[in-house]
Protein backbone atom coordinates (compact mmCIF):
# COMPACT_ATOMS: atom_id res chain seq x y z
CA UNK A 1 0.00 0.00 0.00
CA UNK A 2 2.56 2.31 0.50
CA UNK A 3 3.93 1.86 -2.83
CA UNK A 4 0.88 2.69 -4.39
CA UNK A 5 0.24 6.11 -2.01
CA UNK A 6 3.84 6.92 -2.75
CA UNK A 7 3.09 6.52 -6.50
CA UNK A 8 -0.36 8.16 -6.47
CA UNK A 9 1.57 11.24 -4.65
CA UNK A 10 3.90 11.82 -6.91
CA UNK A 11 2.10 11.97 -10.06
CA UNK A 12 -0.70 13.73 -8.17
CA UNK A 13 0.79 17.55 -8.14
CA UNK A 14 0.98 17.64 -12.29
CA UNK A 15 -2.09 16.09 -12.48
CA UNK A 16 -3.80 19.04 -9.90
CA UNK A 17 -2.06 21.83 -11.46
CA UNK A 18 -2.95 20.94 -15.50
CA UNK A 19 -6.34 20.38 -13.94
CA UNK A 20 -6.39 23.52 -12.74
CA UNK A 21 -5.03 25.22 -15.98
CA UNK A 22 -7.69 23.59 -18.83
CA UNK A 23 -10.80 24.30 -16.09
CA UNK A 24 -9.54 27.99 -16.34
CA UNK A 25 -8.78 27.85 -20.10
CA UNK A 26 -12.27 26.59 -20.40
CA UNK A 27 -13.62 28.91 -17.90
CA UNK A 28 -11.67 32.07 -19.60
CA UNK A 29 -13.39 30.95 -22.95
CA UNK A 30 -16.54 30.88 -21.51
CA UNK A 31 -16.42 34.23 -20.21
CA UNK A 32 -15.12 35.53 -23.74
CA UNK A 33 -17.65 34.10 -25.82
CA UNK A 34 -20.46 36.58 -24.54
CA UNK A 35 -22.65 33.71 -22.62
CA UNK A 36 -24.04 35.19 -19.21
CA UNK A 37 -21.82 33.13 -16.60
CA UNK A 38 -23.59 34.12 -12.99
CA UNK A 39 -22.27 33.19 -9.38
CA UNK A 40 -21.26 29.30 -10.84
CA UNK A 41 -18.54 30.36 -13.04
CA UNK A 42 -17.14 32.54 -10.52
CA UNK A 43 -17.47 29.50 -7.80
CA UNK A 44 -15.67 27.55 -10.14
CA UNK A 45 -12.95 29.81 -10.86
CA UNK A 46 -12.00 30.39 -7.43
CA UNK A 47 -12.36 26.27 -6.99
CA UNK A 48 -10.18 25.52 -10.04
CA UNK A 49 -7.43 28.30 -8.34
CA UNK A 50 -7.65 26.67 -5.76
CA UNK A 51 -6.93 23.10 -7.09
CA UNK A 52 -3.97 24.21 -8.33
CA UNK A 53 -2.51 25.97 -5.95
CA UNK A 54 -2.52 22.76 -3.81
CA UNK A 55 -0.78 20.70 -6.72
CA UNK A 56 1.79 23.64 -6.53
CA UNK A 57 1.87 23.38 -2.84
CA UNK A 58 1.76 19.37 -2.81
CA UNK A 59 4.45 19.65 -5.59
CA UNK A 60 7.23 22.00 -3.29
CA UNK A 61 6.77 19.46 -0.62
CA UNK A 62 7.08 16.70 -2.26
CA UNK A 63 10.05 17.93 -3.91
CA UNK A 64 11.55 18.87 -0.41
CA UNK A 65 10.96 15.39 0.75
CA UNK A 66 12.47 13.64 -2.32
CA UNK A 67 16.00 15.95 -1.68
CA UNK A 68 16.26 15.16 1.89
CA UNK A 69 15.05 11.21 0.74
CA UNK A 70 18.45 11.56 -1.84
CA UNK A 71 20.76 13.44 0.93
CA UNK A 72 20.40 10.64 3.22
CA UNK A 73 20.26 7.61 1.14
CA UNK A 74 23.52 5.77 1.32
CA UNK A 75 23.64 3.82 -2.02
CA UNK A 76 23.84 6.89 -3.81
CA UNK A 77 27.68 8.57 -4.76
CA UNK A 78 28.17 12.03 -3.89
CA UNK A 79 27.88 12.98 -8.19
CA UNK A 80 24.60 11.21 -7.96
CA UNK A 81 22.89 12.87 -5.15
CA UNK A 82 24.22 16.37 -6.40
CA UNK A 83 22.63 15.01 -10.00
CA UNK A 84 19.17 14.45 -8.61
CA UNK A 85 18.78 17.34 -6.26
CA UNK A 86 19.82 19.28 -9.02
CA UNK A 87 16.93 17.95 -11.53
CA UNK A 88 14.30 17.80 -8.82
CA UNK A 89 14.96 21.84 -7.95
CA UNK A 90 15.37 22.74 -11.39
CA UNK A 91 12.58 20.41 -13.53
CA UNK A 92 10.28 21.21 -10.32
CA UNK A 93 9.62 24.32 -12.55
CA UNK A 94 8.02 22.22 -15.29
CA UNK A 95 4.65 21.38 -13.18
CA UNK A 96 6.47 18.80 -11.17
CA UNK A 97 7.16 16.35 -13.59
CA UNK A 98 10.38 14.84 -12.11
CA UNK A 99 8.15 13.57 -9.06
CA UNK A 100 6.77 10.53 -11.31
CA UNK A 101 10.47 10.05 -12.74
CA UNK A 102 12.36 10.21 -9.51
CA UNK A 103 9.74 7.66 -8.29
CA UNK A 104 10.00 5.57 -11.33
CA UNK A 105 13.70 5.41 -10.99
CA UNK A 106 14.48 5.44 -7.08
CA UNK A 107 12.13 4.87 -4.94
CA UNK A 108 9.55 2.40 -7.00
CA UNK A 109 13.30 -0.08 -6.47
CA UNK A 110 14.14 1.27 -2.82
CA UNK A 111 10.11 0.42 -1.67
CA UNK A 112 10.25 -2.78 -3.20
């Protein structure tokens, strides 16, 4: 089971924040088109910012846990861990979407 969470997690903060993005794409077209939106568009707005400000939250922490998970694993050489901190501060940019590879990679073998 914890394999699973641990998987679900780490794909879950892309997932939140492109979420987010089409609902307001969608939303933003809406609103452009002419159509009378009312209280429910707005409700949804603020629901779909929201949303993705959680994924970005979720994302930062996760990303925070994942360095100090590198830092302190022992099977890793010193170029290694610098390689991976390095791509999970600097792809973290990119909607998170070194989460599901780091997982793939490390922690789907360390777990098992």
């Amino acid at each position: 089971m914890k394999k699973t969470l641990s998987c679900i997690l780490s794909f879950l903060p892309g997932i939140l924040i492109v979420l987010g993005m089409i609902t307001l794409i969608i939303i933003t077209g809406v609103q452009n088109s002419g159509i009378d939106t009312g209280v429910f568009v707005t409700v949804l707005q603020i629901l779909a910012l929201l949303i993705e400000m959680a994924g970005w939250i979720m994302g930062f922490v996760l990303m925070i846990i994942y360095v100090v998970k590198t830092i302190k694993n022992k099977n890793f050489s010193v170029g290694i861990k610098i390689l991976w901190c390095a791509l999970l501060f600097y792809l973290s940019v990119f909607f998170y979407v070194i989460l599901p590879i780091y997982w793939f990679v490390v922690l789907r073998k360390d777990q098992a």
